[in-house]
Protein backbone atom coordinates (compact mmCIF):
# COMPACT_ATOMS: atom_id res chain seq x y z
CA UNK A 1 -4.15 14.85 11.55
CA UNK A 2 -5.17 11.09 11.95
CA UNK A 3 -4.80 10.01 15.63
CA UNK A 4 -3.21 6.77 14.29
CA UNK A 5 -0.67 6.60 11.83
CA UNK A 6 -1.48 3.70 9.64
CA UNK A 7 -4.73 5.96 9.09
CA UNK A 8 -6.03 7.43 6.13
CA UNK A 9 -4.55 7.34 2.81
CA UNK A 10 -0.86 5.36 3.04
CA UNK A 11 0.95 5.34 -0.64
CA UNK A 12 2.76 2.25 -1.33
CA UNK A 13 4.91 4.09 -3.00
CA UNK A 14 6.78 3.48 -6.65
CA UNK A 15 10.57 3.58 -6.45
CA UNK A 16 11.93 5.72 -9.18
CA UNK A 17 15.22 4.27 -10.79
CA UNK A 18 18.01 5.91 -12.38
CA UNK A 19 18.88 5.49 -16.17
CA UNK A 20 21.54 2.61 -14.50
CA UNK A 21 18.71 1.00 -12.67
CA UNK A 22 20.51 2.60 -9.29
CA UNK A 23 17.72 3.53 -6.89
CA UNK A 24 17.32 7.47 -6.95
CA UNK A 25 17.05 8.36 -3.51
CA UNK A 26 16.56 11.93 -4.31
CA UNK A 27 13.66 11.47 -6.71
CA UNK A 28 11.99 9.05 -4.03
CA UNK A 29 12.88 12.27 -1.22
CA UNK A 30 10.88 14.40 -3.61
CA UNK A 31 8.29 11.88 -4.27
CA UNK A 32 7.02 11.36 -0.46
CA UNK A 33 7.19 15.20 -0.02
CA UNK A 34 5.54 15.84 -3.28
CA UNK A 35 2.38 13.41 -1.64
CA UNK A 36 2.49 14.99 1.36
CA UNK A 37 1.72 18.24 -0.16
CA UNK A 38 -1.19 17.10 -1.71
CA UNK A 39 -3.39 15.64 0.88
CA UNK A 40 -1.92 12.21 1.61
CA UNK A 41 -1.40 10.66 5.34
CA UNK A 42 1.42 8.57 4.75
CA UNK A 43 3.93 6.03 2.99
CA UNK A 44 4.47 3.14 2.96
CA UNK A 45 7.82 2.05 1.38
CA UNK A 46 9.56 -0.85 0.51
CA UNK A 47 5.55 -2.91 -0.75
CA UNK A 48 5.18 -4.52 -3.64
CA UNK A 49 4.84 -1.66 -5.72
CA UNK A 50 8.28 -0.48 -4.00
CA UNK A 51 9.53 -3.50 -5.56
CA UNK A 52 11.63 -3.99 -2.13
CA UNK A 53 12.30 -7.65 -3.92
CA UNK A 54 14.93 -6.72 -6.12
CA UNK A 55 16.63 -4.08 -3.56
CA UNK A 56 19.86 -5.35 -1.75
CA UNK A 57 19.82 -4.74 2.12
CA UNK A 58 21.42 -1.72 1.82
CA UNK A 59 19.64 0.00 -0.71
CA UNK A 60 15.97 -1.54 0.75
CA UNK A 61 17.45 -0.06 4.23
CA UNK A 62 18.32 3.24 2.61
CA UNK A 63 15.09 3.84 0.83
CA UNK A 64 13.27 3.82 4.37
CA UNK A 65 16.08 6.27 5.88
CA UNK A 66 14.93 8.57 3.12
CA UNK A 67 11.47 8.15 3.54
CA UNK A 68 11.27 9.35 7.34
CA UNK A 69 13.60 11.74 6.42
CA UNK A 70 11.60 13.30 4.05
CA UNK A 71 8.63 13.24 6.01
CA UNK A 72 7.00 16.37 7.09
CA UNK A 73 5.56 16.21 10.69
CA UNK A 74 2.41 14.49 11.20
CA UNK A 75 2.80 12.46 7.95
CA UNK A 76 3.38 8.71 8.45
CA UNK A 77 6.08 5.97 7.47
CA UNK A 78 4.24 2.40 7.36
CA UNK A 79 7.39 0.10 6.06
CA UNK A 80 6.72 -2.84 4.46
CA UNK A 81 8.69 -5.62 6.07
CA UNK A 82 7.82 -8.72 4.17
CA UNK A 83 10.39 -11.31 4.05
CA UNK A 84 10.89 -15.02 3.29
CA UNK A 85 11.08 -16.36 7.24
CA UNK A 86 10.51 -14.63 10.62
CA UNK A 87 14.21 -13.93 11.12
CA UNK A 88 14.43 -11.95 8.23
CA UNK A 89 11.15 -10.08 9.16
CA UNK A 90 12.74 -9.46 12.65
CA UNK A 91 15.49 -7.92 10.94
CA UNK A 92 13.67 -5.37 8.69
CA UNK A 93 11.63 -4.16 11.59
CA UNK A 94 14.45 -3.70 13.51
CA UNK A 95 15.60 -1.37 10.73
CA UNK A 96 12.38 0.41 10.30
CA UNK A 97 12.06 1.16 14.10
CA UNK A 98 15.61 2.34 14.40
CA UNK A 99 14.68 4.56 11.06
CA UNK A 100 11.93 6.45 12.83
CA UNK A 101 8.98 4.43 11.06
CA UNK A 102 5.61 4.79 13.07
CA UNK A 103 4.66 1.53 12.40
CA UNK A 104 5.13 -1.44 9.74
CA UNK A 105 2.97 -3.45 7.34
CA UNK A 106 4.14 -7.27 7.03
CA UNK A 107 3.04 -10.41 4.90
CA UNK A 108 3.05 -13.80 5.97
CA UNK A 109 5.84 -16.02 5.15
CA UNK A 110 6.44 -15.28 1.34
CA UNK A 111 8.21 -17.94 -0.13
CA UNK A 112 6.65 -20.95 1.95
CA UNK A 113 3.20 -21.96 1.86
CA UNK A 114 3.06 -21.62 6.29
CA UNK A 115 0.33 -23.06 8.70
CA UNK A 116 -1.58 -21.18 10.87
CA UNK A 117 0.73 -22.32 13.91
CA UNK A 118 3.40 -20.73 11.24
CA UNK A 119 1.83 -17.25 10.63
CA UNK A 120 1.29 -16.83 14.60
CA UNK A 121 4.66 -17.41 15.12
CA UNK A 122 6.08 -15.21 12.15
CA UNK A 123 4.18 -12.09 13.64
CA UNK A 124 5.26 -13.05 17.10
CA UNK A 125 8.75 -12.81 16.17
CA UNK A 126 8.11 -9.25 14.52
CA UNK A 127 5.82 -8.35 17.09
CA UNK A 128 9.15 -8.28 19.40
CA UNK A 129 10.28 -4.99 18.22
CA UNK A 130 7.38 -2.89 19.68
CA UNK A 131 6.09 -1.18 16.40
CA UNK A 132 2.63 -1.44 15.42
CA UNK A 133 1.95 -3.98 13.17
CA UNK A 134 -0.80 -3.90 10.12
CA UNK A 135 -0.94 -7.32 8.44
CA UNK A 136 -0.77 -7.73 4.85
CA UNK A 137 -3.02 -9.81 2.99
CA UNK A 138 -2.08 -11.21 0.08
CA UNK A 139 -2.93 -15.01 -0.66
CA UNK A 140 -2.26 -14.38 -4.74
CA UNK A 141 1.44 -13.80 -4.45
CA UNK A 142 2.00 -15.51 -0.74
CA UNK A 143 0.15 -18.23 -1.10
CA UNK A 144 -0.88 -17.98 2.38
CA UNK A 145 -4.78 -16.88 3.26
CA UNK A 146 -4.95 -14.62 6.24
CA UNK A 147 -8.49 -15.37 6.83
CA UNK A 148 -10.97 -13.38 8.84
CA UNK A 149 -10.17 -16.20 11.67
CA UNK A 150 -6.34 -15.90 11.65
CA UNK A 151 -6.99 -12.30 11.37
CA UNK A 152 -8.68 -12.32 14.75
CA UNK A 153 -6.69 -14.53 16.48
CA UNK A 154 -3.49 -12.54 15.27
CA UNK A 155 -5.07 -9.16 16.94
CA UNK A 156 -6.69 -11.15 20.17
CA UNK A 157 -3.21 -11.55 20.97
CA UNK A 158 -1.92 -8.26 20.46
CA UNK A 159 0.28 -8.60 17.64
CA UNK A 160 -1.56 -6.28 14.74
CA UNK A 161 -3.33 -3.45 15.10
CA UNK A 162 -5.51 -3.48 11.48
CA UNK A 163 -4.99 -5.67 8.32
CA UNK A 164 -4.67 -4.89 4.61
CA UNK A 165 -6.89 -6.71 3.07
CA UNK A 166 -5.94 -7.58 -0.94
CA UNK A 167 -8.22 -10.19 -1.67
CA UNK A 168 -11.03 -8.00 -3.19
CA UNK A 169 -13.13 -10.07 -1.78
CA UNK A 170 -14.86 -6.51 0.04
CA UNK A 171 -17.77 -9.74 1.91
CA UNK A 172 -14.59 -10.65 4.17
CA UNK A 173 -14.67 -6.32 5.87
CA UNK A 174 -17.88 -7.85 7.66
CA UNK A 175 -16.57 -11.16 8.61
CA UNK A 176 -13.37 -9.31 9.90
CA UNK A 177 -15.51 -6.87 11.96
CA UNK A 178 -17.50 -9.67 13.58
CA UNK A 179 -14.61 -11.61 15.10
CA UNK A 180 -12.46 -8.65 15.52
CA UNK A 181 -14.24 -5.10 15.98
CA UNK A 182 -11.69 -3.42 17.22
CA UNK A 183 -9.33 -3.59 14.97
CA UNK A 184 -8.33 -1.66 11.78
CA UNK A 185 -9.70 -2.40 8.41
CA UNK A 186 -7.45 -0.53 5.74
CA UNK A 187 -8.34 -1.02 1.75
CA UNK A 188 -5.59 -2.94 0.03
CA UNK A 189 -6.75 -3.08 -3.84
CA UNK A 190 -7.60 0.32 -5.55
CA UNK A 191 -10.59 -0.82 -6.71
CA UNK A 192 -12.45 -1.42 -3.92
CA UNK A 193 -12.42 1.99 -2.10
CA UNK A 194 -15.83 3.23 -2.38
CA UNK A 195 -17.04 -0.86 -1.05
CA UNK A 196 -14.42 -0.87 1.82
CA UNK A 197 -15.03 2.56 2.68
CA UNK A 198 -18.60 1.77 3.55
CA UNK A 199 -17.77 -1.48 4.89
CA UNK A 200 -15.57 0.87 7.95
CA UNK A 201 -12.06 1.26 6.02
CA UNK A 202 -9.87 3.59 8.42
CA UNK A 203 -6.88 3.50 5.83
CA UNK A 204 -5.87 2.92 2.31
CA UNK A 205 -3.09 1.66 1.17
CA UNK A 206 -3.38 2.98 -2.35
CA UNK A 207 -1.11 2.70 -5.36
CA UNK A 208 -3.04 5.02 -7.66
CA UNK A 209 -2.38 8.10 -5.39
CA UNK A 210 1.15 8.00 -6.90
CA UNK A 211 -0.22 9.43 -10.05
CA UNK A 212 -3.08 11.30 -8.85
CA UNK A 213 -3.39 12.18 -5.14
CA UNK A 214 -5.60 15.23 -4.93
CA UNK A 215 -8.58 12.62 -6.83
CA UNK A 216 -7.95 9.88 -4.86
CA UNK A 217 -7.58 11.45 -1.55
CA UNK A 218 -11.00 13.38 -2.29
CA UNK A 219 -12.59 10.08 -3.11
CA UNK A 220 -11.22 8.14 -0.22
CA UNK A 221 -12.18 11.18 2.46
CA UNK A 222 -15.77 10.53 0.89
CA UNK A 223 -16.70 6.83 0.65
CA UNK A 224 -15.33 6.40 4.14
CA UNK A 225 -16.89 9.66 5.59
CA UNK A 226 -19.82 8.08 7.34
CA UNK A 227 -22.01 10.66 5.39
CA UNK A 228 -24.36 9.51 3.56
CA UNK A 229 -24.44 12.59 1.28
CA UNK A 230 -21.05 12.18 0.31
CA UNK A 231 -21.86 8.45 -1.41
CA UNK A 232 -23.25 9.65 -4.32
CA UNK A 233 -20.23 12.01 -5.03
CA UNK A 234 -18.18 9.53 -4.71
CA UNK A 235 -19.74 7.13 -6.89
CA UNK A 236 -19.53 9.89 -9.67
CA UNK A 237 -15.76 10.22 -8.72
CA UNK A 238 -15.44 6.07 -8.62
CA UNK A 239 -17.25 5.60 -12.06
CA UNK A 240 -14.92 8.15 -13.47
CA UNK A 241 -11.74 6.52 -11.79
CA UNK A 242 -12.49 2.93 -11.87
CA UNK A 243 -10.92 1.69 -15.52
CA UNK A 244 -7.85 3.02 -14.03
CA UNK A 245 -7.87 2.12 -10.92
CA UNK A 246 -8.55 -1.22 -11.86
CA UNK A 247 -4.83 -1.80 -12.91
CA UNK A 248 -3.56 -2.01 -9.42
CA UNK A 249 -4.67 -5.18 -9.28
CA UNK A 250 -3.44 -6.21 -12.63
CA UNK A 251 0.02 -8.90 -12.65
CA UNK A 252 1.58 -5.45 -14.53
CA UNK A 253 0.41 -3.19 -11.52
CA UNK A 254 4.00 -1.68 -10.80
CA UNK A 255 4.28 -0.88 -14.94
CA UNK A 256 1.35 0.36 -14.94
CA UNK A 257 1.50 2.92 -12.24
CA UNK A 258 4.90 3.68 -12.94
CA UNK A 259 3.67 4.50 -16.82
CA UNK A 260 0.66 6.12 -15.66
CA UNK A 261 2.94 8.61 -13.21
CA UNK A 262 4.83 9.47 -16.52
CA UNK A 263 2.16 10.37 -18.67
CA UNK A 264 0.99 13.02 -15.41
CA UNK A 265 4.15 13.96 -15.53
CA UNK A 266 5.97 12.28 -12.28
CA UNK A 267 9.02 10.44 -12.43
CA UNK A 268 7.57 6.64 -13.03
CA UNK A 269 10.37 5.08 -15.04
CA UNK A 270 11.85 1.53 -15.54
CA UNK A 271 11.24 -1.15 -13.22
CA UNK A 272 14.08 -3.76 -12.26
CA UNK A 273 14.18 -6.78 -13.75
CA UNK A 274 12.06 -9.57 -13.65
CA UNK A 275 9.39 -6.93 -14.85
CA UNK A 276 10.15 -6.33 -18.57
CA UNK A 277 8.87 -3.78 -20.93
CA UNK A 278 4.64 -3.86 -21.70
CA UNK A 279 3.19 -4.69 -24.68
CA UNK A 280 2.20 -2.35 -27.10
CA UNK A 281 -1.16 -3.53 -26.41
CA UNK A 282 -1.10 -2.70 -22.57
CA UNK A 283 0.72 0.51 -22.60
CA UNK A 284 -2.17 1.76 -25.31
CA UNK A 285 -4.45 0.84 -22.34
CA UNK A 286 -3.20 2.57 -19.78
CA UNK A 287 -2.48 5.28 -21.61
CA UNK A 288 -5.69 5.97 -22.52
CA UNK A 289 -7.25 5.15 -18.87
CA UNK A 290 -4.76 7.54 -17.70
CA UNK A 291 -5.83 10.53 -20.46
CA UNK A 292 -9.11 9.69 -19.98
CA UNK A 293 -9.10 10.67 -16.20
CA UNK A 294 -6.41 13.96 -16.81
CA UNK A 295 -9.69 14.45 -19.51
CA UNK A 296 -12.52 14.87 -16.85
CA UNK A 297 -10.18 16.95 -14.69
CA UNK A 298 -8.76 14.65 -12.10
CA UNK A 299 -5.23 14.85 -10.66
């Protein structure tokens, strides 16, 4: 049991889809009980990888209803509350503490490249609500770099209590720990586990876990043990992991999972449109990452 519940290993979970393209709120049900029965801490619904974009209100509402309703005790709901302006934001977490969600994870602005004086005032506004708040960083699709100093001016005034940090960039971890040691570092990018986990990572918020918890849990628990016996285990696990895990950063990261879930045999499907079909090409590769790792016995 993590004391906090944005701790340990958070799935940004995939949204399964029926044949229609309707969201199947009984798969998803299944899905965040299915991960909490195989080591994870938490969800967090309604991320990219939710693809909460192309959701109406009602159905991006619904899907975190069904998350904290599926929950077991003790296991988390972190709901992603990204929006284009602060009122929207305001909105969502609204929603997500009337839900029952233990806390939220929110972008800056997402549609507008904001100012610093901008992105204090956006998590001011969602900072209203009351729920814990773990920033999202994300300058590739936002545009907007929550650097270590924004970072630490964002949690010297109480409004987040940790940060995702997406840039792969693991050098910022340190930066973030100088000019803010108290708060939360939580890995953003799959990739980088076994770096951020030594750099002090409390959290993941994974995307590969979908596919294969009991792996990725067992590697997380051991890069960001504090033992140093348990490094070179999980650089053996890491090495055998890291062509896949590599694709969560990919601009086809939701296809990918979602194909990768398949072949394991969990309900990845379609995705909504913008994203289309893969190339032959790319589904060959990920198809092969993915039997490579089912090969060596991971899952």
């Amino acid at each position: 049991m993590n004391s906090k519940p944005w701790h340990g290993v958070q799935v940004a979970t995939a949204l399964p889809f029926n044949d229609d393209l309707s969201v199947d709120y009984d798969g998803y049900a299944e899905h965040v009980q299915f991960l909490a029965a195989h080591g994870c801490d938490g969800v967090a619904p309604n991320g990219s990888l939710g693809e909460y974009q192309t959701l109406s209100d009602e159905e991006r509402a619904r899907v975190v209803t069904t998350a904290v309703e599926a929950a077991p005790a003790g296991f988390g709901v972190m709901a992603g509350v990204g929006a284009y302006g602060a009122l929207q934001t305001l909105r969502w977490t609204e929603q997500a503490a009337e839900a029952g969600a233990q806390s939220v994870m929110l972008l800056p602005p997402n549609t507008y490249r904001a100012n610093e004086e901008e992105v204090m005032d956006h998590f001011r506004t969602a900072a209203k609500v009351g729920l814990p708040i773990v920033a999202y960083n994300n300058p590739l699709d936002t545009k907007v770099d929550l650097t270590p100093k924004i970072i630490a001016r964002l949690h010297s005034e109480g409004l987040i209590v940790g940060v995702k940090e997406f840039t792969g960039d693991v050098r910022r971890a340190y930066e973030i720990k100088e000019l803010a040691p108290e708060m939360d570092l939580l890995i953003g990018t799959d990739d980088t586990v076994l770096e951020m986990g030594i750099a002090g990572a409390v959290g993941w918020v994974s995307g590969y876990p979908n596919a294969i918890p009991e792996s990725t849990v067992e590697l997380y628990k051991l890069s960001t043990s504090g033992n140093v016996t348990d490094i070179e285990r999980a650089r053996e696990i890491y090495r055998d992991l890291h062509a896949l895990l590599r694709w969560d950063t990919k601009t086809e990261f939701v296809q990918a999972i979602k194909l990768s879930m398949d072949i394991v045999g969990r309900k990845g499907g379609a995705c909504r449109p913008p994203r289309g079909v893969l190339s032959d090409e790319v589904i060959s590769a990920i198809t092969r990452d993915t039997n490579n790792v089912l090969a060596m016995g991971y899952k």
